[in-house]
C-alpha atoms as a PDB file:
ATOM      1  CA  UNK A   1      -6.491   8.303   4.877  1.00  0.00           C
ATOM      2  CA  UNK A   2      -8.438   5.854   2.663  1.00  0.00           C
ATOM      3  CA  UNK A   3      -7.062   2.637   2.372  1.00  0.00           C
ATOM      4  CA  UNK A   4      -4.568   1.598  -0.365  1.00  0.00           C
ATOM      5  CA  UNK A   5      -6.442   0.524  -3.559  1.00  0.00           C
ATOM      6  CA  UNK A   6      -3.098  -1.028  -5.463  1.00  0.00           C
ATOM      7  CA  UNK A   7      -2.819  -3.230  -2.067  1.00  0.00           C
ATOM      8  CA  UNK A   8      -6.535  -4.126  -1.743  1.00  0.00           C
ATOM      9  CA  UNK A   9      -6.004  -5.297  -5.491  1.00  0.00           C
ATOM     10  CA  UNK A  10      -3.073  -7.395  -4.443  1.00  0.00           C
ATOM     11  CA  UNK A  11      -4.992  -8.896  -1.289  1.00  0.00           C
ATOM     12  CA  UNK A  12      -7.858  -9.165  -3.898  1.00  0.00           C
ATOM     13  CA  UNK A  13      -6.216 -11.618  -6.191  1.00  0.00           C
ATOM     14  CA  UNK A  14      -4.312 -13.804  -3.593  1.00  0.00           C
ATOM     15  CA  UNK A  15      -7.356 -14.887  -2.157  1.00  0.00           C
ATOM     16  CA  UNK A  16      -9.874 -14.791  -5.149  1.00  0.00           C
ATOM     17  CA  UNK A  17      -9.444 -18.684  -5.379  1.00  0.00           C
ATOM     18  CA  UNK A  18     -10.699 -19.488  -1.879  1.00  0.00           C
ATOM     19  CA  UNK A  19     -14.026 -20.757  -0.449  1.00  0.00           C
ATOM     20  CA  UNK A  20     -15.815 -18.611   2.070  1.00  0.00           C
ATOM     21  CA  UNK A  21     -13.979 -14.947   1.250  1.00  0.00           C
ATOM     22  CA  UNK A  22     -15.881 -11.654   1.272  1.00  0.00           C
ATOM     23  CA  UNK A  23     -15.029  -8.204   1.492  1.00  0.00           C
ATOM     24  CA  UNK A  24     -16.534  -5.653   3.244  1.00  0.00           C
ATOM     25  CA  UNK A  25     -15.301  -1.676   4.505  1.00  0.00           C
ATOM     26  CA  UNK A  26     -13.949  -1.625   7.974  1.00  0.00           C
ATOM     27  CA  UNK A  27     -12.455   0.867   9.630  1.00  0.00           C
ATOM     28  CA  UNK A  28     -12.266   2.834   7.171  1.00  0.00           C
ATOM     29  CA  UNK A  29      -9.843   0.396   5.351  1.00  0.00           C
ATOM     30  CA  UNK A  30     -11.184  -2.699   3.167  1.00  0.00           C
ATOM     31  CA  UNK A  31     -11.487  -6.443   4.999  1.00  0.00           C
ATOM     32  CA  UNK A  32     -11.362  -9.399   3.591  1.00  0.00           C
ATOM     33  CA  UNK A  33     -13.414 -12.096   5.718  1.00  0.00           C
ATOM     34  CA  UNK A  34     -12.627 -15.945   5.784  1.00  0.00           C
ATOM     35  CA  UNK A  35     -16.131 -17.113   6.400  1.00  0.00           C
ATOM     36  CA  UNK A  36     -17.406 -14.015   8.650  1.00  0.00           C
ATOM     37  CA  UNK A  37     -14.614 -13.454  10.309  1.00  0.00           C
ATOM     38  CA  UNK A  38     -11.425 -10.552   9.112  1.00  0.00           C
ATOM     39  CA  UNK A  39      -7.963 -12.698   8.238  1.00  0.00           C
ATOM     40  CA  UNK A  40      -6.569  -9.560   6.725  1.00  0.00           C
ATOM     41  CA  UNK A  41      -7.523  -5.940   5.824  1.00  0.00           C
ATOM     42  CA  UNK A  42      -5.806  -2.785   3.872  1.00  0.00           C
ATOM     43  CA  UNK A  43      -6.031  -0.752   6.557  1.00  0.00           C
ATOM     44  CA  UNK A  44      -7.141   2.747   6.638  1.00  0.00           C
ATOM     45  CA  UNK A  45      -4.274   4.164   8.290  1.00  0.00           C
ATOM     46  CA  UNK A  46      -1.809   2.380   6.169  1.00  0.00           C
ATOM     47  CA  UNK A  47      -0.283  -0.830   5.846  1.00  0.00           C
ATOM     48  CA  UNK A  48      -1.296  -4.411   5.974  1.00  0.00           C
ATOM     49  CA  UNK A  49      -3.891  -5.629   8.934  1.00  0.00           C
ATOM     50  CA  UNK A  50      -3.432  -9.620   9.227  1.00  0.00           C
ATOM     51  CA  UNK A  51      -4.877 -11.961  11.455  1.00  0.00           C
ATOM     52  CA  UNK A  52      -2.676 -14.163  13.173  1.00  0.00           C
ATOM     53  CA  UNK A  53      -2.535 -17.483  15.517  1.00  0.00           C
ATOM     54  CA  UNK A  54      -2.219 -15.225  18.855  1.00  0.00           C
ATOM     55  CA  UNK A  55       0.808 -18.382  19.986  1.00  0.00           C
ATOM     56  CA  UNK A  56       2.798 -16.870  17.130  1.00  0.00           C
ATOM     57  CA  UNK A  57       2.204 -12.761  16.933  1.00  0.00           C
ATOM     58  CA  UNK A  58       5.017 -12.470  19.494  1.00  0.00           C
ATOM     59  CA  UNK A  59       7.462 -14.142  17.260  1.00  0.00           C
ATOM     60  CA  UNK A  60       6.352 -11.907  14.590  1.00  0.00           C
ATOM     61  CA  UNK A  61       6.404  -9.115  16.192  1.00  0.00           C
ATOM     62  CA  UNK A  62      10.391  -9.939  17.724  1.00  0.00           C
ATOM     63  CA  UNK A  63      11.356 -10.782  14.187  1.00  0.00           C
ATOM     64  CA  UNK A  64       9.509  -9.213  11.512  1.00  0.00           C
ATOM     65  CA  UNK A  65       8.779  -5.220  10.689  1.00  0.00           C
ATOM     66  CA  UNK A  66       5.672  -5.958  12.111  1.00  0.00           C
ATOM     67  CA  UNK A  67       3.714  -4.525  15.215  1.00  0.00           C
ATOM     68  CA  UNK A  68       1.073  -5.565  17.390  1.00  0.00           C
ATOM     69  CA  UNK A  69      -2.326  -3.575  16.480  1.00  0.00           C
ATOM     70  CA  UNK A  70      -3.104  -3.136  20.088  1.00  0.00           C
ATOM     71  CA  UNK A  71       0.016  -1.178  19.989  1.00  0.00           C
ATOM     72  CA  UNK A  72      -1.175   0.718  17.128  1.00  0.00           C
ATOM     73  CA  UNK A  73      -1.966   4.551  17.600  1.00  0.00           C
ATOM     74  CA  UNK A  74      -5.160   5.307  16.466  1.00  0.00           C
ATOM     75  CA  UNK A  75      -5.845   8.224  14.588  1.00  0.00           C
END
């Protein structure tokens, strides 16, 4: 599945306005990188890929739709 143009677009103009972005194809989604390294992606399977403070992806995860990518299937 390629990744979700309308929600690359999205990503696109949130952070269009900061220092240091880039895009680049990963995983057969599209990245966007904060200085070289990926804060958050349209990912190729689907969905939003974000980068978080690893102190508060449990709380996310416990209250929030959201799942832990290393509990991710990969197709």
């Amino acid at each position: 599945m390629a990744y979700d143009e309308d929600l690359a677009a999205r990503i696109r103009k949130l952070v269009a306005d900061h220092a240091g972005v880039t895009e680049t194809r990963m995983f057969g989604g599209l990245a966007f990188l904060v200085n070289g390294n990926m804060a958050v992606a349209a990912s190729g399977q689907g969905g939003l890929l974000v980068r978080v403070d690893p102190a508060e992806s449990s709380k996310l995860v416990e209250t929030t739709p959201a799942t832990d990518m290393s509990r991710r299937t990969m197709r």
